[in-house]
N, C-alpha and C. Protein backbone atom coordinates (compact mmCIF):
# COMPACT_ATOMS: atom_id res chain seq x y z
N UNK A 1 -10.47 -30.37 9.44
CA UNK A 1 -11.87 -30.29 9.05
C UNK A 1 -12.34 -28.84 9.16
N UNK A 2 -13.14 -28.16 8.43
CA UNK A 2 -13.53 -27.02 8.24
C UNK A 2 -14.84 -26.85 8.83
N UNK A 3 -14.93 -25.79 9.60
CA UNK A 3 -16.56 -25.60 10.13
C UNK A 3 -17.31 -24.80 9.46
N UNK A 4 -18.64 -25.12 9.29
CA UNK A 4 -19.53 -24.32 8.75
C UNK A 4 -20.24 -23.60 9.43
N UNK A 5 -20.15 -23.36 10.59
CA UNK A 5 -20.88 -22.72 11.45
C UNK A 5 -20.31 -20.99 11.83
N UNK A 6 -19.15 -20.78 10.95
CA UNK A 6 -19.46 -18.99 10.56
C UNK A 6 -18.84 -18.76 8.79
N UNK A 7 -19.56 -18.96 8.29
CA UNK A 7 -19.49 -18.52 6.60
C UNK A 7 -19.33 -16.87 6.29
N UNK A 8 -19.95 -16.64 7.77
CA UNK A 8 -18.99 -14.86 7.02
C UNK A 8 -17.32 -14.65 7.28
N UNK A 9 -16.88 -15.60 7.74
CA UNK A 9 -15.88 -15.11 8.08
C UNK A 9 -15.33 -15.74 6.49
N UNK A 10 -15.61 -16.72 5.16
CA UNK A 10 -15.36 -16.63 4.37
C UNK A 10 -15.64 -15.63 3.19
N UNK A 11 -16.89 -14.98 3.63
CA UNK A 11 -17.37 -13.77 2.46
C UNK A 11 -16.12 -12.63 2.63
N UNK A 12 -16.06 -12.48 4.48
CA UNK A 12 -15.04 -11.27 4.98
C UNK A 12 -13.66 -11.48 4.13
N UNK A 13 -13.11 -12.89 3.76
CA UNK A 13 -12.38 -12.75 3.14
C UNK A 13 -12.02 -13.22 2.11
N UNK A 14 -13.06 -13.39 1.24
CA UNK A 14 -13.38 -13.07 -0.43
C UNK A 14 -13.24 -11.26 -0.52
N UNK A 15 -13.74 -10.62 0.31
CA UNK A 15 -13.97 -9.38 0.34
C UNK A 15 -13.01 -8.64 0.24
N UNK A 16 -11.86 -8.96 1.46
CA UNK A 16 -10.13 -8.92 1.34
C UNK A 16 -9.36 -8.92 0.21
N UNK A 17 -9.86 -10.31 -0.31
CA UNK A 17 -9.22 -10.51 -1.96
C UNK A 17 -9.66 -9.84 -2.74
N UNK A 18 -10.46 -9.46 -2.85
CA UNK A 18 -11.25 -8.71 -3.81
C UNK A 18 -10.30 -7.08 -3.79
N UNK A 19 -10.18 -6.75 -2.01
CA UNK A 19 -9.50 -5.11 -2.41
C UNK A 19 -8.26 -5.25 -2.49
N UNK A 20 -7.67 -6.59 -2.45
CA UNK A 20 -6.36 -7.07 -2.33
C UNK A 20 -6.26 -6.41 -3.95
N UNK A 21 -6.93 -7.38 -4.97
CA UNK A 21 -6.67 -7.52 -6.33
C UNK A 21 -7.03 -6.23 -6.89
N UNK A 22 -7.65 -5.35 -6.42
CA UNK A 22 -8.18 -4.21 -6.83
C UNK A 22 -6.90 -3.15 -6.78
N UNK A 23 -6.63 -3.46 -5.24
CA UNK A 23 -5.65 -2.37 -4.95
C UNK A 23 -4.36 -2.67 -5.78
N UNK A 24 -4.04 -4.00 -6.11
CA UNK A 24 -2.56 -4.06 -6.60
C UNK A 24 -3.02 -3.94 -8.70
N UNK A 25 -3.95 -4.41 -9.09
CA UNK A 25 -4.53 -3.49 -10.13
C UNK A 25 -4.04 -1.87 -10.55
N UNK A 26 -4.87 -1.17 -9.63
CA UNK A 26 -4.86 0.13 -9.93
C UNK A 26 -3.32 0.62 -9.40
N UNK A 27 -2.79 -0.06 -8.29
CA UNK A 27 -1.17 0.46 -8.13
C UNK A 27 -0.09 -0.07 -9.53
N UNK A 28 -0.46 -1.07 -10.07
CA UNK A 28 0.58 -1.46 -11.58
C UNK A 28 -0.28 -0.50 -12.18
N UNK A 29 -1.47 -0.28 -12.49
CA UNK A 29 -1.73 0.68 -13.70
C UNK A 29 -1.25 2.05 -13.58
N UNK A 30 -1.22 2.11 -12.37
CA UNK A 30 -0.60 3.95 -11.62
C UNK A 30 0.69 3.77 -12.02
N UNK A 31 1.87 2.72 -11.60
CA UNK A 31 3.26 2.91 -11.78
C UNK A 31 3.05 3.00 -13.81
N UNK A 32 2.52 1.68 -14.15
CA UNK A 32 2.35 2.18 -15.87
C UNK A 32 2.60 3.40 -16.27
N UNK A 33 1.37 4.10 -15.85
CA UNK A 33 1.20 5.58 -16.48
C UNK A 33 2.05 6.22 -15.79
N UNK A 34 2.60 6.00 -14.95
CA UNK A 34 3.94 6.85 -14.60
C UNK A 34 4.68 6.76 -15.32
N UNK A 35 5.24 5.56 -15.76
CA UNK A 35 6.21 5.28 -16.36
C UNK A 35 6.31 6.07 -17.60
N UNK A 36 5.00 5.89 -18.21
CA UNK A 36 4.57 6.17 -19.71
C UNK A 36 5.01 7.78 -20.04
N UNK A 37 4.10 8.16 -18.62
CA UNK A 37 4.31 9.75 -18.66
C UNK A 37 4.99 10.67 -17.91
N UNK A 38 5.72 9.89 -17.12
CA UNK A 38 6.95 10.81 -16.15
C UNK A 38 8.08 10.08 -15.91
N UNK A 39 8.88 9.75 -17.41
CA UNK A 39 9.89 8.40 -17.10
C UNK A 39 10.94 9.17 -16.28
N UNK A 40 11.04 10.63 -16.46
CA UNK A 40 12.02 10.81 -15.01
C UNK A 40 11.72 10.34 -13.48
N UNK A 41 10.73 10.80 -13.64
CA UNK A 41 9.86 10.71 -12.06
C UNK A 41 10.32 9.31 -11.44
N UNK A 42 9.47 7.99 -12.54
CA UNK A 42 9.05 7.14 -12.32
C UNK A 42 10.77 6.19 -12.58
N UNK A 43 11.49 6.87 -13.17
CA UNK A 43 13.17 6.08 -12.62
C UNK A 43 13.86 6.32 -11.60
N UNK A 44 13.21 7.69 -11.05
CA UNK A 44 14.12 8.53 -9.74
C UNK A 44 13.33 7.65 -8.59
N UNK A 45 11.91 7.11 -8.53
CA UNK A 45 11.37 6.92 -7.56
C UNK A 45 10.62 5.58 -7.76
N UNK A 46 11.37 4.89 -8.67
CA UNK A 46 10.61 3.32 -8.61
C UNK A 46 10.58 2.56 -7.85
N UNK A 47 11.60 2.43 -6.52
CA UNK A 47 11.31 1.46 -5.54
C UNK A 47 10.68 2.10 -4.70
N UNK A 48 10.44 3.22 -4.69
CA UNK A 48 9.44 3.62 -3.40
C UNK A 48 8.24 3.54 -4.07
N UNK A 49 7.69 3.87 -5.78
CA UNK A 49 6.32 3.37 -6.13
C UNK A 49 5.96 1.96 -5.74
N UNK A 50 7.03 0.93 -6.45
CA UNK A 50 6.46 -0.52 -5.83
C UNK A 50 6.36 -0.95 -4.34
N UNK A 51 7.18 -0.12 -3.83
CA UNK A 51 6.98 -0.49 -2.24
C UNK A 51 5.72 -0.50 -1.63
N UNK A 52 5.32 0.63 -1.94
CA UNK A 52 4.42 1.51 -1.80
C UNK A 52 3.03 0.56 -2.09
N UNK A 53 2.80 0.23 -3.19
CA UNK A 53 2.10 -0.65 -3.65
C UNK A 53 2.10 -2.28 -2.87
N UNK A 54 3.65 -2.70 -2.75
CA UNK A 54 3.32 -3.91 -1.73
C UNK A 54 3.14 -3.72 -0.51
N UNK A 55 3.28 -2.41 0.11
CA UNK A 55 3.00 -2.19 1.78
C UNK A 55 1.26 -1.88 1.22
N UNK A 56 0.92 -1.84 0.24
CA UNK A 56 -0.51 -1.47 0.64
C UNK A 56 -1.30 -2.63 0.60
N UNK A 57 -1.28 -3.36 -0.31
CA UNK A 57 -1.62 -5.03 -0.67
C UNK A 57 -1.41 -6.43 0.55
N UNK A 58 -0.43 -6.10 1.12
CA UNK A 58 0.42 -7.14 1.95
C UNK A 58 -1.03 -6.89 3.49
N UNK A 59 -1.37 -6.24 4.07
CA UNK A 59 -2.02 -6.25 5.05
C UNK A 59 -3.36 -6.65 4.42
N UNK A 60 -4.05 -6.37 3.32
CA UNK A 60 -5.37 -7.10 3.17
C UNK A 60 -5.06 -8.01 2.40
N UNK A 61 -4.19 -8.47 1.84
CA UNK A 61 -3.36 -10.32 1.59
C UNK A 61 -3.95 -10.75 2.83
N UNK A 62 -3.02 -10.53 4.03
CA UNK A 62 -3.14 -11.06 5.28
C UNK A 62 -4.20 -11.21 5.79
N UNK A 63 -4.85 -10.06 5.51
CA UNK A 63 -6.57 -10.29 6.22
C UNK A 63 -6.94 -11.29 5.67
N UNK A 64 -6.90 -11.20 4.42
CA UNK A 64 -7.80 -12.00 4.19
C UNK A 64 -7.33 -13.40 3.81
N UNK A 65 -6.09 -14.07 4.40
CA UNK A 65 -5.48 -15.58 4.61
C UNK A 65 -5.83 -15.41 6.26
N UNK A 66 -5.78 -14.63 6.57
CA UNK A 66 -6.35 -14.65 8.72
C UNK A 66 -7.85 -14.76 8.69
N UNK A 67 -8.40 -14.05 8.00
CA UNK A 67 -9.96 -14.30 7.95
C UNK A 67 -10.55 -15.60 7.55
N UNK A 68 -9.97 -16.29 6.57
CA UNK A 68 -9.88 -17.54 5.54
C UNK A 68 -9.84 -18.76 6.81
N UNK A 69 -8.80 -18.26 7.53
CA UNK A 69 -8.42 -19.55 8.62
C UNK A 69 -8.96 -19.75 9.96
N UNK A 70 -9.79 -18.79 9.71
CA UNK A 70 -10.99 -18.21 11.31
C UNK A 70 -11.94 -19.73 11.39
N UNK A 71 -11.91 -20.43 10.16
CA UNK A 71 -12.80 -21.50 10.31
C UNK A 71 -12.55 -22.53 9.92
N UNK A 72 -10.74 -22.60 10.28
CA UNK A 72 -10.23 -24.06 10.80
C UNK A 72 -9.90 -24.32 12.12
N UNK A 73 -10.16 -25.48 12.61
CA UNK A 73 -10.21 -26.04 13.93
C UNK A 73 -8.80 -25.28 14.38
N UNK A 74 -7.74 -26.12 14.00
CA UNK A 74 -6.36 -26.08 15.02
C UNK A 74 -6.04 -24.17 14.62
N UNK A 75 -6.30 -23.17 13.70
CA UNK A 75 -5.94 -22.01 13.51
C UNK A 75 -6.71 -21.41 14.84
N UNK A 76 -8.16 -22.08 15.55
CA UNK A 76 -8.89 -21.42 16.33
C UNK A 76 -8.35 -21.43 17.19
N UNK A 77 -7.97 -22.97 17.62
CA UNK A 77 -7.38 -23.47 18.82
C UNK A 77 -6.07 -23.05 19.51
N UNK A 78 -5.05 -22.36 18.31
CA UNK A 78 -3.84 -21.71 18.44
C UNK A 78 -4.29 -20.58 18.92
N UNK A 79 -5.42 -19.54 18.29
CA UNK A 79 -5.52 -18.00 18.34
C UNK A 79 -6.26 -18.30 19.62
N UNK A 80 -7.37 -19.03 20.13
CA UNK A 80 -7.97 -19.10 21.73
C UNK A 80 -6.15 -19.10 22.87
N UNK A 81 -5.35 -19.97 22.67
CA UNK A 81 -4.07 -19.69 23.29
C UNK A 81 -4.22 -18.48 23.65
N UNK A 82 -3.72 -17.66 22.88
CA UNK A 82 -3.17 -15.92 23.98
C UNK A 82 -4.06 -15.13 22.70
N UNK A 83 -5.19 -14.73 22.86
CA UNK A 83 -6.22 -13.91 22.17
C UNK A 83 -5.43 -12.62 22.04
N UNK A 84 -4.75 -12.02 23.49
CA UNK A 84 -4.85 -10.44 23.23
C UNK A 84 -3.53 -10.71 22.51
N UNK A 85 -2.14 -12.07 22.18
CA UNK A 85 -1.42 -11.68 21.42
C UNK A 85 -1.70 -11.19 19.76
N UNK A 86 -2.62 -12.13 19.83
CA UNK A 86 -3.60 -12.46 18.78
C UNK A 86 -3.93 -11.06 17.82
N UNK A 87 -4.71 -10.41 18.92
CA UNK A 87 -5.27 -9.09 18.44
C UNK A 87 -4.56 -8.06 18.03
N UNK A 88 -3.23 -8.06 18.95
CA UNK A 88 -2.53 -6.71 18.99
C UNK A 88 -1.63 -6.82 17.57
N UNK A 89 -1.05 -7.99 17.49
CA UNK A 89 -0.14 -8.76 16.61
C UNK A 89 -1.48 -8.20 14.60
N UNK A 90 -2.49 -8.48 15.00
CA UNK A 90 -3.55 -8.87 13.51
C UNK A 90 -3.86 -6.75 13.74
N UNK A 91 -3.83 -6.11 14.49
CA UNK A 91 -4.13 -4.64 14.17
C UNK A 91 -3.05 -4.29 13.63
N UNK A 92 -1.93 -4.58 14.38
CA UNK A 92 -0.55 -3.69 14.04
C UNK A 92 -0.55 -4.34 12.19
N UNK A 93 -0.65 -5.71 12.05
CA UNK A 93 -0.51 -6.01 10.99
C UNK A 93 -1.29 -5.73 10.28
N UNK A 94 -2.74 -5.74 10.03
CA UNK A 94 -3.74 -5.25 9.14
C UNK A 94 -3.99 -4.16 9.14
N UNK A 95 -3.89 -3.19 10.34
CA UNK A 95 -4.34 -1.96 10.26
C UNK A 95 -3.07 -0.89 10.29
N UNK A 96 -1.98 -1.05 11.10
CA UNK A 96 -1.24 0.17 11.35
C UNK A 96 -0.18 0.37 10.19
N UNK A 97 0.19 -1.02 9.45
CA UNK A 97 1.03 -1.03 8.43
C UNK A 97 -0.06 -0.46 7.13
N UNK A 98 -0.96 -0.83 7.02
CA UNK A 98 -2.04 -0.11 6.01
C UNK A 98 -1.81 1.87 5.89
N UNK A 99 -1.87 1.98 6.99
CA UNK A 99 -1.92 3.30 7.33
C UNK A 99 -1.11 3.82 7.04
N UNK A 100 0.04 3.32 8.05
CA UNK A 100 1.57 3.75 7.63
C UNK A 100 1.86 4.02 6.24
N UNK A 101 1.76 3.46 5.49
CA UNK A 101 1.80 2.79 4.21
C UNK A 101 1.12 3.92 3.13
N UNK A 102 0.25 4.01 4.02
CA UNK A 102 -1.06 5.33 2.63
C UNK A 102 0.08 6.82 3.14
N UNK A 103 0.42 6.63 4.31
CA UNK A 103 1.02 7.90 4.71
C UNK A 103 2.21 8.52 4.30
N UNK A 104 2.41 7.36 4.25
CA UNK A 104 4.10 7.23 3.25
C UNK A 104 4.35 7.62 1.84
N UNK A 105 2.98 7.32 1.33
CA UNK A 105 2.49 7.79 -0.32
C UNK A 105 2.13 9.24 -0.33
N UNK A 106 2.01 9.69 0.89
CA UNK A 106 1.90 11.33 0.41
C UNK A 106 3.01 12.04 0.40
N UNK A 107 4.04 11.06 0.89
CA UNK A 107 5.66 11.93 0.36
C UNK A 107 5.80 12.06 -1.08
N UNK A 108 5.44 11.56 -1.91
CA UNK A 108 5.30 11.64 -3.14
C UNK A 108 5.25 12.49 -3.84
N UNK A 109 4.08 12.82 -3.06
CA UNK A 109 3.21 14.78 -3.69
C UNK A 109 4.30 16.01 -3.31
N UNK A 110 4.83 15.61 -1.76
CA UNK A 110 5.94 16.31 -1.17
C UNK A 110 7.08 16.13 -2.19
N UNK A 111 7.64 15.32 -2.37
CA UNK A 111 8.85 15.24 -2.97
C UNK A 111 8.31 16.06 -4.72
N UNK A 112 7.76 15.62 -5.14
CA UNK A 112 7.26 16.18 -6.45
C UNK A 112 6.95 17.64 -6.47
N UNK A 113 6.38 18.21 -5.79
CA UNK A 113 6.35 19.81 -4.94
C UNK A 113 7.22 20.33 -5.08
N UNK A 114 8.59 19.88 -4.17
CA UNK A 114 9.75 20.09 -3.73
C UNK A 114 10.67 20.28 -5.40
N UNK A 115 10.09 19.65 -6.12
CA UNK A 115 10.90 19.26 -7.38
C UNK A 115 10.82 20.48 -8.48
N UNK A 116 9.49 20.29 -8.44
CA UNK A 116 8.71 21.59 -9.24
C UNK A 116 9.20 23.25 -9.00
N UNK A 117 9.04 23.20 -7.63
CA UNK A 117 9.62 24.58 -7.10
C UNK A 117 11.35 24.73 -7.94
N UNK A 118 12.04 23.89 -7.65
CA UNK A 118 13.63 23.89 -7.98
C UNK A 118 13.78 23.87 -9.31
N UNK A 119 12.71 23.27 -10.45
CA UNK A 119 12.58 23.81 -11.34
C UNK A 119 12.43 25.08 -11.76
N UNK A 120 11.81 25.57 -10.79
CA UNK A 120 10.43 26.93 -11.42
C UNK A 120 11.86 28.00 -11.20
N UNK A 121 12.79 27.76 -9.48
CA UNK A 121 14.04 28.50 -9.42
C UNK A 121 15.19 28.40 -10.92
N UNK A 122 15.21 27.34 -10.66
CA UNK A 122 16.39 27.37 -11.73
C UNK A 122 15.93 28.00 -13.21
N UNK A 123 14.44 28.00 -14.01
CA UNK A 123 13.87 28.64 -14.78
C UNK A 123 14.39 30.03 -14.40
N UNK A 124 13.83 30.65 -13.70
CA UNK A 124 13.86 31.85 -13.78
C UNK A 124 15.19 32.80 -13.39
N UNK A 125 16.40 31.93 -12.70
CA UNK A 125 17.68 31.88 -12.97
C UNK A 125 18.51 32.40 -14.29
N UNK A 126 17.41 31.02 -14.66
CA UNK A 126 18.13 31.04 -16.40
C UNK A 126 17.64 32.54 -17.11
N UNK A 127 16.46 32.53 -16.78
CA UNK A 127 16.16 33.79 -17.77
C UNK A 127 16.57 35.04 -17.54
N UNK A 128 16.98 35.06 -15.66
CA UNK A 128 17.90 36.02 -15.04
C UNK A 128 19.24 36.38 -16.08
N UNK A 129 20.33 35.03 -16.29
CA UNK A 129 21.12 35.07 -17.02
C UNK A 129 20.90 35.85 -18.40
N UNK A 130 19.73 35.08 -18.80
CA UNK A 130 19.62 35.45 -20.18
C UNK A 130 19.57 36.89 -20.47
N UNK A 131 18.72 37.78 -19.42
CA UNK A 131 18.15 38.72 -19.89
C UNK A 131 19.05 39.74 -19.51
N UNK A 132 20.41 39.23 -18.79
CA UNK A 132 21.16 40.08 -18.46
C UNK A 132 22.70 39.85 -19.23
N UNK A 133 22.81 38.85 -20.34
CA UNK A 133 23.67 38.89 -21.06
C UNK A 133 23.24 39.77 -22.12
């Protein structure tokens, strides 16, 4: 049986879904236009784009199926059991993998950096060659 006696804890996670669907949205339209427009890039580094995208989605999924179940009886009755497992277990999962996750996406810029430069060397290599044959 479902209680009605906290309804935000269903808005909190309509709210979830909402950046759930948002975020995995704009991460397929991002790998898209990768694809479209950096098919090297985006073949050298496609499982770390989708990863990337499901480590970001997967913690406000969760929130918001943990938030969803805040206002069924036996989900309460389990989480009253050991609260602080409760808590430590729902941060690490909603919050530290989130994080992790965005942090992980700025290797991206790094690796792409890293790429550009070894271009820009080997360019001017070449024209070394050139200008000295």
């Amino acid at each position: 049986m479902l209680k009605i006696d906290q309804p935000i804890t269903r808005y909190i996670s309509v709210y979830f879904f909402a950046l759930t669907a948002l975020f995995l949205a704009i991460g397929i339209s991002f790998i898209l236009i990768c694809k479209k427009d950096q098919p090297e890039f985006y073949e050298e580094y496609k499982t770390y784009l989708w990863g990337a995208v499901v480590c970001l989605i997967t913690p406000l999924l969760l929130r918001c199926v943990l938030d969803w179940m805040q206002s069924v009886d036996w989900w309460q009755n389990m989480i009253y059991k050991d609260v602080t497992t409760y808590n430590l277990c729902f941060f690490i999962c909603t919050s530290w993998v989130l994080i992790l996750a965005q942090m992980a996406t700025l290797i991206f810029g790094l690796m792409r950096m890293r790429q550009s430069k070894e271009i820009k060397k080997a360019r001017v290599e070449i024209k070394e060659i050139i200008s000295s044959s």
